[in-house]
PDB file of N, CA and C in Angstrom:
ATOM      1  N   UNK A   1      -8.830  21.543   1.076  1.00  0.00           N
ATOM      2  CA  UNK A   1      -7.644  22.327   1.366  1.00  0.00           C
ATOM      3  C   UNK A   1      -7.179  22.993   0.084  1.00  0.00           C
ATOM      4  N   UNK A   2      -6.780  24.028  -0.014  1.00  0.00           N
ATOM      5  CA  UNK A   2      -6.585  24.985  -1.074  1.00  0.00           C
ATOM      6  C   UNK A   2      -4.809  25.175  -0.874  1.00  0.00           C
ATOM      7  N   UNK A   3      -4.286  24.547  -1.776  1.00  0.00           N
ATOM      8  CA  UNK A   3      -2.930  24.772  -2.055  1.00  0.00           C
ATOM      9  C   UNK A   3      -2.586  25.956  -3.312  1.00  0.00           C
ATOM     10  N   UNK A   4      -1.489  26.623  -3.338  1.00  0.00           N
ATOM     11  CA  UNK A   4      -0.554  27.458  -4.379  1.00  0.00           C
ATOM     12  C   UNK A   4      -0.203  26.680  -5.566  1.00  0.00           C
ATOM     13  N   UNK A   5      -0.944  27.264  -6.184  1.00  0.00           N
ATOM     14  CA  UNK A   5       0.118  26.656  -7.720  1.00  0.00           C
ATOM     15  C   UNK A   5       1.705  27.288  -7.845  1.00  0.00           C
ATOM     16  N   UNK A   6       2.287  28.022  -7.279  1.00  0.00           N
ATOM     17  CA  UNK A   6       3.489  27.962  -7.079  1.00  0.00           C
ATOM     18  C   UNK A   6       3.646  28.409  -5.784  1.00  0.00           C
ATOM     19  N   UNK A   7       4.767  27.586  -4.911  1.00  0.00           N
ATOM     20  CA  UNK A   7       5.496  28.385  -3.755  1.00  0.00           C
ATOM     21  C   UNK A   7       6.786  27.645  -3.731  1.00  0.00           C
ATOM     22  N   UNK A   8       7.524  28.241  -2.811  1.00  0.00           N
ATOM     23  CA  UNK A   8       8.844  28.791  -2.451  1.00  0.00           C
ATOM     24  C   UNK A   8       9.447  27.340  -1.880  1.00  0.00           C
ATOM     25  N   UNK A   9       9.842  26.523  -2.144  1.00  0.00           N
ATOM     26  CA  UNK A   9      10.722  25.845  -0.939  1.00  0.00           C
ATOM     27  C   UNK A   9      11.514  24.830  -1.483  1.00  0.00           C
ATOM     28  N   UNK A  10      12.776  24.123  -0.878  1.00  0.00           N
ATOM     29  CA  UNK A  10      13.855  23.805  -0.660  1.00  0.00           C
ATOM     30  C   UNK A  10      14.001  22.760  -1.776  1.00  0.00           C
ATOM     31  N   UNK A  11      14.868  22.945  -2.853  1.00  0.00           N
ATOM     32  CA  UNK A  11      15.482  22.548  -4.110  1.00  0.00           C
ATOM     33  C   UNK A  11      16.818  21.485  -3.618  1.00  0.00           C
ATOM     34  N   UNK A  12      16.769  20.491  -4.114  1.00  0.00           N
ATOM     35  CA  UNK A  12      17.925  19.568  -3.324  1.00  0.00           C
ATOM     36  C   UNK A  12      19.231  19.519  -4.660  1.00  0.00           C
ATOM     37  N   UNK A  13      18.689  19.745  -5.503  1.00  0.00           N
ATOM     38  CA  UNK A  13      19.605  20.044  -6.938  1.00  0.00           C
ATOM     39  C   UNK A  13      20.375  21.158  -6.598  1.00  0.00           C
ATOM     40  N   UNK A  14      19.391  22.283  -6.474  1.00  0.00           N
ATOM     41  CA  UNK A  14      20.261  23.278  -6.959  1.00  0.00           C
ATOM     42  C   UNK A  14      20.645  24.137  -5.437  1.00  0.00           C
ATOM     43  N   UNK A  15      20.393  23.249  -3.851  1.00  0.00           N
ATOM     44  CA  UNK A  15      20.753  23.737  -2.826  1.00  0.00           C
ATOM     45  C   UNK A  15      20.310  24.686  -2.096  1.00  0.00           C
ATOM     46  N   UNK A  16      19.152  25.401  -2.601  1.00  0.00           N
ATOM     47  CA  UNK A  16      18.392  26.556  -1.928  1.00  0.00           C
ATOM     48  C   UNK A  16      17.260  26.660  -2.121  1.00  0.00           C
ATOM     49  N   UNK A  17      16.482  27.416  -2.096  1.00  0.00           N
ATOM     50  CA  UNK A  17      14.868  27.384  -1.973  1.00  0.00           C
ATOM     51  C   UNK A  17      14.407  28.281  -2.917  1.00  0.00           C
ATOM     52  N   UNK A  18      13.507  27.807  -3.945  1.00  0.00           N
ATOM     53  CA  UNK A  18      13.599  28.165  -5.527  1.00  0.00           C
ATOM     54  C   UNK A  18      12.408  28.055  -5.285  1.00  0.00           C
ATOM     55  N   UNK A  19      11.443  28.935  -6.011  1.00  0.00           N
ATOM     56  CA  UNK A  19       9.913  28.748  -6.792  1.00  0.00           C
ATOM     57  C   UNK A  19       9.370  27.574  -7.233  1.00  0.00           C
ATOM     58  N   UNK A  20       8.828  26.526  -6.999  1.00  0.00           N
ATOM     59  CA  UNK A  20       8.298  25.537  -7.333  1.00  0.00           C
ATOM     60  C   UNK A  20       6.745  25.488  -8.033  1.00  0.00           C
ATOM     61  N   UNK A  21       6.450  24.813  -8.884  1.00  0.00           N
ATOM     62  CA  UNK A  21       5.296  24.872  -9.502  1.00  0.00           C
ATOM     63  C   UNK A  21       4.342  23.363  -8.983  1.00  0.00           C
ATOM     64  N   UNK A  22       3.393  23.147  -8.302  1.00  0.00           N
ATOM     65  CA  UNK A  22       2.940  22.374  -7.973  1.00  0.00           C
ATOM     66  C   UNK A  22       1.609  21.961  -8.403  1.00  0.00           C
ATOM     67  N   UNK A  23       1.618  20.361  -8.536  1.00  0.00           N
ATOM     68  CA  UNK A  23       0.372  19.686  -9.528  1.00  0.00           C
ATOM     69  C   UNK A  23       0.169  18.499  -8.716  1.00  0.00           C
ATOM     70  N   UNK A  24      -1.126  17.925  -8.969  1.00  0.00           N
ATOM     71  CA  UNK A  24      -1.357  17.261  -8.215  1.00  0.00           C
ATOM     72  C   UNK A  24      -0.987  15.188  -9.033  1.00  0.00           C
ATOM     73  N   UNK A  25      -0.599  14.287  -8.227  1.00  0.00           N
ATOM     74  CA  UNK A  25       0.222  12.752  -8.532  1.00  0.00           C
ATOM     75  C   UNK A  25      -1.258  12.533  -9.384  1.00  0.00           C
ATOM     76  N   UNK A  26      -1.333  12.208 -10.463  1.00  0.00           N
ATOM     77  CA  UNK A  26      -1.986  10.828 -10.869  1.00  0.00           C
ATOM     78  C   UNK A  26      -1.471   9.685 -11.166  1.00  0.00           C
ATOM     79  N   UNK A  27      -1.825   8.661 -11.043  1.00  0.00           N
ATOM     80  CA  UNK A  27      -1.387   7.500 -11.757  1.00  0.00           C
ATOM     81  C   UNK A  27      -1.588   6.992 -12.908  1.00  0.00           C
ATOM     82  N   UNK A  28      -0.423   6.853 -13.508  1.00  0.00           N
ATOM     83  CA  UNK A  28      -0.906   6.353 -14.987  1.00  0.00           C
ATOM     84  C   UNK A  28      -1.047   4.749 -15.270  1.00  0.00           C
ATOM     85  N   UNK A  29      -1.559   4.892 -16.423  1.00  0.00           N
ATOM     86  CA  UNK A  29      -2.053   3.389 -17.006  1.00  0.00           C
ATOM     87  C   UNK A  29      -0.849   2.187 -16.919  1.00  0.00           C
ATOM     88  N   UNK A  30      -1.812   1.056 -16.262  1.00  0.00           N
ATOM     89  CA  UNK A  30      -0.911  -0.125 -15.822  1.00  0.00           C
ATOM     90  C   UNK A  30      -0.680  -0.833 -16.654  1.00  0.00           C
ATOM     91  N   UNK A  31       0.796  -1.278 -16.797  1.00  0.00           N
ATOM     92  CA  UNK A  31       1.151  -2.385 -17.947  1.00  0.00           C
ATOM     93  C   UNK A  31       0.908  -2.824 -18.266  1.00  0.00           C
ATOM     94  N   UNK A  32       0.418  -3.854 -18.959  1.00  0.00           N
ATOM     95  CA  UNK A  32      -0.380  -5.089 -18.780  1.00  0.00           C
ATOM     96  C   UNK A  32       1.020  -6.291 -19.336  1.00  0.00           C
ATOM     97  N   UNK A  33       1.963  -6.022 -19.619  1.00  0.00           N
ATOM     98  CA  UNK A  33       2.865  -6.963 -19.971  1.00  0.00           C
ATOM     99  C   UNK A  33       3.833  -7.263 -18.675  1.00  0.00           C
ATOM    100  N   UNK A  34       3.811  -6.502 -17.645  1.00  0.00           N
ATOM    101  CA  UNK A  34       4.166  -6.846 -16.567  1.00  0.00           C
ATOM    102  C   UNK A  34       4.654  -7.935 -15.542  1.00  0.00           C
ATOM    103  N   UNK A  35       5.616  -7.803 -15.137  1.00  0.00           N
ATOM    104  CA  UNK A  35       5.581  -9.054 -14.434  1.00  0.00           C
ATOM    105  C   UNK A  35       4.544 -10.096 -13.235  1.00  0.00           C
ATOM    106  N   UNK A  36       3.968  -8.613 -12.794  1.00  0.00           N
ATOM    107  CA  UNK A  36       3.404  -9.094 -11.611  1.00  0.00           C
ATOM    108  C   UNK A  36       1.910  -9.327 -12.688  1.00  0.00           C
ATOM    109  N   UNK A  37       1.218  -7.995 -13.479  1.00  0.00           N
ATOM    110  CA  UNK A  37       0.316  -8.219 -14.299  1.00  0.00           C
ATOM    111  C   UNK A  37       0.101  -9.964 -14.625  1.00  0.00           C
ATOM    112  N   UNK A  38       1.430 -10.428 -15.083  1.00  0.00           N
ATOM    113  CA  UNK A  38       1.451 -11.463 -15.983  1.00  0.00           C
ATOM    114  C   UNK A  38       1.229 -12.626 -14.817  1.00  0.00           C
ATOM    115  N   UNK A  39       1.341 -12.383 -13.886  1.00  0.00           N
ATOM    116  CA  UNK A  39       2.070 -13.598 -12.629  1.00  0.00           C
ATOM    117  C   UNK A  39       0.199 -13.943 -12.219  1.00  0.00           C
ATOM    118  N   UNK A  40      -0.142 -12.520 -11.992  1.00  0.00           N
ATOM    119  CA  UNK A  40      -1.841 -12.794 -11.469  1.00  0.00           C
ATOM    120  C   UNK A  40      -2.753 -13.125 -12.631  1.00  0.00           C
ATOM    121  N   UNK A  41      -2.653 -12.951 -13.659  1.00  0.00           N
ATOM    122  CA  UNK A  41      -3.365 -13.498 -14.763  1.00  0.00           C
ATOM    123  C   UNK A  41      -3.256 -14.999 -15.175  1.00  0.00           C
ATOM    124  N   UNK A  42      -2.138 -15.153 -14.982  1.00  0.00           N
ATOM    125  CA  UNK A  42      -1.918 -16.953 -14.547  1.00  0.00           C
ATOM    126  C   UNK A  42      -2.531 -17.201 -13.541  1.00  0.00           C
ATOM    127  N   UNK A  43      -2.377 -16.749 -12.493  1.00  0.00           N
ATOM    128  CA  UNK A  43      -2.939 -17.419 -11.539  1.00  0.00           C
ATOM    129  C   UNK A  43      -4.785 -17.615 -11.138  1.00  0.00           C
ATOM    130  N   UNK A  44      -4.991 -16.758 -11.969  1.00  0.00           N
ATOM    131  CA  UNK A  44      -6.444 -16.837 -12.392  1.00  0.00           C
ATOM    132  C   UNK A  44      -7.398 -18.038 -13.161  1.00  0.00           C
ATOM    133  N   UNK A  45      -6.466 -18.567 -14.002  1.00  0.00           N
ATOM    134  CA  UNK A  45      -6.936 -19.393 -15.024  1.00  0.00           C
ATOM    135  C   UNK A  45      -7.184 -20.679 -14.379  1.00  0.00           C
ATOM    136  N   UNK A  46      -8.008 -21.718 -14.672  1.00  0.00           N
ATOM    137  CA  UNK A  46      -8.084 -23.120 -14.112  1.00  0.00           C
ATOM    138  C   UNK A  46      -9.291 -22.734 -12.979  1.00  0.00           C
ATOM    139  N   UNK A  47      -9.019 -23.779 -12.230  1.00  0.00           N
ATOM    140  CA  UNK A  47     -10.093 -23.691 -11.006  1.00  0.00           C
ATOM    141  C   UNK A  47      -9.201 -23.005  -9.822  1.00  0.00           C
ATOM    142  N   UNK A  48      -9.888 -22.615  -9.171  1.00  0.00           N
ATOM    143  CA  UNK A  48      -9.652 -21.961  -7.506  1.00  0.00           C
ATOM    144  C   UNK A  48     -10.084 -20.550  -7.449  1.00  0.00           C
ATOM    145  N   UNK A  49     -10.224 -20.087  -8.713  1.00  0.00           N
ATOM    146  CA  UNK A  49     -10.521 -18.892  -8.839  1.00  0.00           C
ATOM    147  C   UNK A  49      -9.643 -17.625  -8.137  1.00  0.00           C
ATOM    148  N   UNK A  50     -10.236 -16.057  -7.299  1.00  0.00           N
ATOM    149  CA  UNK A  50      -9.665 -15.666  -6.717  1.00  0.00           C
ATOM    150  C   UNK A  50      -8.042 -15.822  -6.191  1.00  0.00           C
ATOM    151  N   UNK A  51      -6.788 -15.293  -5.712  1.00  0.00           N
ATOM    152  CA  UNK A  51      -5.709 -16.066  -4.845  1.00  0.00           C
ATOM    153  C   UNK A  51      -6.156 -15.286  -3.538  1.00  0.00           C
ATOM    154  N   UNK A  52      -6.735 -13.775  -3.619  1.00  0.00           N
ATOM    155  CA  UNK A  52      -6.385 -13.197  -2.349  1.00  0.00           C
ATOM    156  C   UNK A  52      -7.619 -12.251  -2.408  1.00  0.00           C
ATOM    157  N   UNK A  53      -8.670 -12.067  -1.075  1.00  0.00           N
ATOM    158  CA  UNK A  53      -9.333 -11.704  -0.663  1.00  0.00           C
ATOM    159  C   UNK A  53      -9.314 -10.379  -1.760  1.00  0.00           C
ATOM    160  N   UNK A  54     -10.608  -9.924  -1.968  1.00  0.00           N
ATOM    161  CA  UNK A  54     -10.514  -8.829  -2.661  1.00  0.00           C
ATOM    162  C   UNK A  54     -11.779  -7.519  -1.830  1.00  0.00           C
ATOM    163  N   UNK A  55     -11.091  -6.554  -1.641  1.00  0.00           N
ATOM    164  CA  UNK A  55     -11.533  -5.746  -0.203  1.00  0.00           C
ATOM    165  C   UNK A  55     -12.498  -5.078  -1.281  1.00  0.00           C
ATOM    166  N   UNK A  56     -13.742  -5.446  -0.003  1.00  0.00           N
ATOM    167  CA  UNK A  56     -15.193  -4.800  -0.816  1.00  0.00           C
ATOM    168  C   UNK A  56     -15.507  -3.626  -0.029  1.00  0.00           C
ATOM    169  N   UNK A  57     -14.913  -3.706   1.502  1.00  0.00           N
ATOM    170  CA  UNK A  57     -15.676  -2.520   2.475  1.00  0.00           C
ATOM    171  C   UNK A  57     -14.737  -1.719   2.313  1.00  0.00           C
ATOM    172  N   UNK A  58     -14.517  -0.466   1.976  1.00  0.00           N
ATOM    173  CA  UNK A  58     -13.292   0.824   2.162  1.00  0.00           C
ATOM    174  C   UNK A  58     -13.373   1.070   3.703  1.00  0.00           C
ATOM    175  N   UNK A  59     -12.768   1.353   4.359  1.00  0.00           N
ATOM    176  CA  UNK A  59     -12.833   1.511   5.684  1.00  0.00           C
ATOM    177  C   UNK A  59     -12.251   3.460   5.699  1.00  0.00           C
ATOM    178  N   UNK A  60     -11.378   4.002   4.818  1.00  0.00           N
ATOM    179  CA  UNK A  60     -11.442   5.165   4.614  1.00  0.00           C
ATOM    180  C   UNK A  60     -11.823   5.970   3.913  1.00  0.00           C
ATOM    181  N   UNK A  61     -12.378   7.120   4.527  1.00  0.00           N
ATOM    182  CA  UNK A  61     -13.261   8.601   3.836  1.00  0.00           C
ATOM    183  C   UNK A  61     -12.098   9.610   3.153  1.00  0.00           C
ATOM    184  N   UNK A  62     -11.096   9.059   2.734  1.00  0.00           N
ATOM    185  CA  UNK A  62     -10.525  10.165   2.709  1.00  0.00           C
ATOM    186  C   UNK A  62      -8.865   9.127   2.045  1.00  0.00           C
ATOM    187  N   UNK A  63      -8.051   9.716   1.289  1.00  0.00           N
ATOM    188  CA  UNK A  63      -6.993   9.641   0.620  1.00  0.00           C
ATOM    189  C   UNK A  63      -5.807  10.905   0.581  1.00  0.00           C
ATOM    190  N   UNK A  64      -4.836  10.323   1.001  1.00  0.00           N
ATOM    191  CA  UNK A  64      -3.496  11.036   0.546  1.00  0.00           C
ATOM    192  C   UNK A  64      -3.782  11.643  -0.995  1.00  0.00           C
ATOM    193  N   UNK A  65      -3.261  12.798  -0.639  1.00  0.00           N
ATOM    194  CA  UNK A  65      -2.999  13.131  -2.238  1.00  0.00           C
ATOM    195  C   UNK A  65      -1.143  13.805  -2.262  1.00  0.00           C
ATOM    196  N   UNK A  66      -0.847  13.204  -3.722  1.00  0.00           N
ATOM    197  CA  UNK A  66       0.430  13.375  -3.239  1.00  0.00           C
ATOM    198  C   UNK A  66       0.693  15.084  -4.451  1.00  0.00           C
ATOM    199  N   UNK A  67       1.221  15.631  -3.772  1.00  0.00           N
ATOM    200  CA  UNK A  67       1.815  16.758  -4.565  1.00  0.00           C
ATOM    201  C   UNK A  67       3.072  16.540  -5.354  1.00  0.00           C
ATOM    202  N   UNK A  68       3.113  17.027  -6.438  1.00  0.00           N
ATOM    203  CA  UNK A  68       4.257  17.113  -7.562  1.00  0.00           C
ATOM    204  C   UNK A  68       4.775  18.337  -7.747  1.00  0.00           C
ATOM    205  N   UNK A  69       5.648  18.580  -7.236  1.00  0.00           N
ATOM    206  CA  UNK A  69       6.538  19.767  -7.321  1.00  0.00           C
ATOM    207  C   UNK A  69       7.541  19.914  -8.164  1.00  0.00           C
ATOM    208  N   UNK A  70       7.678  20.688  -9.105  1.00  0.00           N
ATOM    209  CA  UNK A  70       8.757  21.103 -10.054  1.00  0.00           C
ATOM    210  C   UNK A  70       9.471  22.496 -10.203  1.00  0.00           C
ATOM    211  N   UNK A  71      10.670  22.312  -9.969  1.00  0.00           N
ATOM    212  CA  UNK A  71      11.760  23.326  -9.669  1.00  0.00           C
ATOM    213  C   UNK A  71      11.793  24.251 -10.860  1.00  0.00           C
ATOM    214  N   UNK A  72      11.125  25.469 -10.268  1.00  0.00           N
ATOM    215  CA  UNK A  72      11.256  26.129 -11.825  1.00  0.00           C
ATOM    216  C   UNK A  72      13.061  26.835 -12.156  1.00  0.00           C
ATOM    217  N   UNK A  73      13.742  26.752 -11.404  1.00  0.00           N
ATOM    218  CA  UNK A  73      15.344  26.960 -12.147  1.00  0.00           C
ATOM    219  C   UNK A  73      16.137  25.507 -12.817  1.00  0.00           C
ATOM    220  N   UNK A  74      16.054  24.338 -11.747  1.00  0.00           N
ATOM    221  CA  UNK A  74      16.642  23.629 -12.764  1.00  0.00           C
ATOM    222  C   UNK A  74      16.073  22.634 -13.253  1.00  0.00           C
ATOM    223  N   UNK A  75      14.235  22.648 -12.707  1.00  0.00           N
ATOM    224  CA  UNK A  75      13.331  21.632 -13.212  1.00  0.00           C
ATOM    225  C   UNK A  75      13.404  20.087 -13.024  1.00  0.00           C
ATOM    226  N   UNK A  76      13.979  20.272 -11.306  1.00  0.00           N
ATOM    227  CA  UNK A  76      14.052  18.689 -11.219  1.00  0.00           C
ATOM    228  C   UNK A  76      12.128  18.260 -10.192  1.00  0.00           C
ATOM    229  N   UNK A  77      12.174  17.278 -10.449  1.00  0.00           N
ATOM    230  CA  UNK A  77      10.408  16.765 -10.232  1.00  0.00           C
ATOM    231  C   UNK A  77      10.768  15.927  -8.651  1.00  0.00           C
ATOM    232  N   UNK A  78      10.167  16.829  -7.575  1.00  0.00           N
ATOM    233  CA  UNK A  78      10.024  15.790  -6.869  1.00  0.00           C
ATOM    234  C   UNK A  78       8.805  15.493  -6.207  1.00  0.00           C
ATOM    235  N   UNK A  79       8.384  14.159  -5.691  1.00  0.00           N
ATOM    236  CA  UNK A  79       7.488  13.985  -5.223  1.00  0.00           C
ATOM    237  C   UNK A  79       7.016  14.409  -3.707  1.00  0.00           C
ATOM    238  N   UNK A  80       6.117  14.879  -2.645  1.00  0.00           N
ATOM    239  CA  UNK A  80       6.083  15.152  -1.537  1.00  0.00           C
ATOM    240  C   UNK A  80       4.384  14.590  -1.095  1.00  0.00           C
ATOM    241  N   UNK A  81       4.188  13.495  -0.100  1.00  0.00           N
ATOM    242  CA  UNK A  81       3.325  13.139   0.127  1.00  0.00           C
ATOM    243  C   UNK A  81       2.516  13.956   1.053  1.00  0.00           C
ATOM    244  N   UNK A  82       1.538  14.076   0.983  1.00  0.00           N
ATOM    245  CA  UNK A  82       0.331  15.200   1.512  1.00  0.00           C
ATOM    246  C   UNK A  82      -0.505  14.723   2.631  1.00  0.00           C
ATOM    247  N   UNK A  83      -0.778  15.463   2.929  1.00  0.00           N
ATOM    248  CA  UNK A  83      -2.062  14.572   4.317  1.00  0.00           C
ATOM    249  C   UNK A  83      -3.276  14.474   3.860  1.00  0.00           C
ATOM    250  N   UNK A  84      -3.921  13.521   4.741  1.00  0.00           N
ATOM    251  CA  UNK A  84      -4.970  12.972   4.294  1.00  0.00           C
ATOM    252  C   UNK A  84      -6.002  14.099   4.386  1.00  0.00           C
ATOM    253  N   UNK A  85      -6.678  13.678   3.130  1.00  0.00           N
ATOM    254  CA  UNK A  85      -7.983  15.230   3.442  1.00  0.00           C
ATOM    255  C   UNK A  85      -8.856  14.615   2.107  1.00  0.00           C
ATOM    256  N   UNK A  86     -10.022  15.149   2.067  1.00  0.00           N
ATOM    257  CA  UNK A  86     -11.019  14.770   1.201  1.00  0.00           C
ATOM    258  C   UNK A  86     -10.749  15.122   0.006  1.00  0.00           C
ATOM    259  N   UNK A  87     -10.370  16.708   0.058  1.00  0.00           N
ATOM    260  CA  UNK A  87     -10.481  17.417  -1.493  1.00  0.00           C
ATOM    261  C   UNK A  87      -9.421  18.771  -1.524  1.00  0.00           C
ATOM    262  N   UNK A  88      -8.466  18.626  -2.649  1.00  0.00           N
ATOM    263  CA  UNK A  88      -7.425  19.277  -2.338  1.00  0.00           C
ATOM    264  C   UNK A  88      -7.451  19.796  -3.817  1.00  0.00           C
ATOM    265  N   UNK A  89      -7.257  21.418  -3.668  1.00  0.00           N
ATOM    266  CA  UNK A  89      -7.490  22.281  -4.790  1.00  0.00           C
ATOM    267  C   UNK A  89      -6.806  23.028  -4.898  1.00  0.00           C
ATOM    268  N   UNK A  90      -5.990  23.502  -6.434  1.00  0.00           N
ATOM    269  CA  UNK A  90      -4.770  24.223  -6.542  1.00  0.00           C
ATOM    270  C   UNK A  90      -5.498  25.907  -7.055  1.00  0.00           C
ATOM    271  N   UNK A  91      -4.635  26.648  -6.516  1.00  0.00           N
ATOM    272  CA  UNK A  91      -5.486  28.551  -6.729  1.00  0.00           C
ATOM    273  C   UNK A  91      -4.112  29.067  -7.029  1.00  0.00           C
ATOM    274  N   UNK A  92      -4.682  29.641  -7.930  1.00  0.00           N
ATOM    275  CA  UNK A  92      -3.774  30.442  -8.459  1.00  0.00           C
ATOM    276  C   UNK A  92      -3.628  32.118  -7.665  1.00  0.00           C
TER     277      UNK A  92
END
């Protein structure tokens, strides 16, 4: 699916429908000082190994991709989740 690197729609800041510049969500690098990080790394150590099944079969072809939209007047960032599709490409 071929998305706009910029289009038109509804600004919740600034109340009307402003030019938006759109990029696609990555995720960035996980804490490792974390709480939950820290909680499963304990729970690793000793015997029992594993706590919780760890999924080997993907059962889906395909992922959400989430779009990042930024308000080009007052530059607030919001997120908007996308439909599922294989491969999603921004054109200028």
């Amino acid at each position: 699916m071929k998305v706009p690197v910029k289009f038109n729609t509804y600004c919740a800041k600034c109340n009307e429908h402003t030019e938006h510049s759109v990029s696609l969500y990555k995720k960035g690098k996980e804490r490792s000082l974390a709480l939950g990080a820290r909680r499963h790394e304990r729970e690793l150590h000793g015997y029992g190994g594993q706590k919780y099944p760890i999924q080997r079969k993907k059962s889906k072809t395909t992922d959400k991709k989430t779009l990042v939209l930024k308000c080009g007047k007052c530059g607030r960032v919001v997120m908007r989740e996308g439909v599922r599709l294989r491969k999603m490409e921004l054109v200028r």
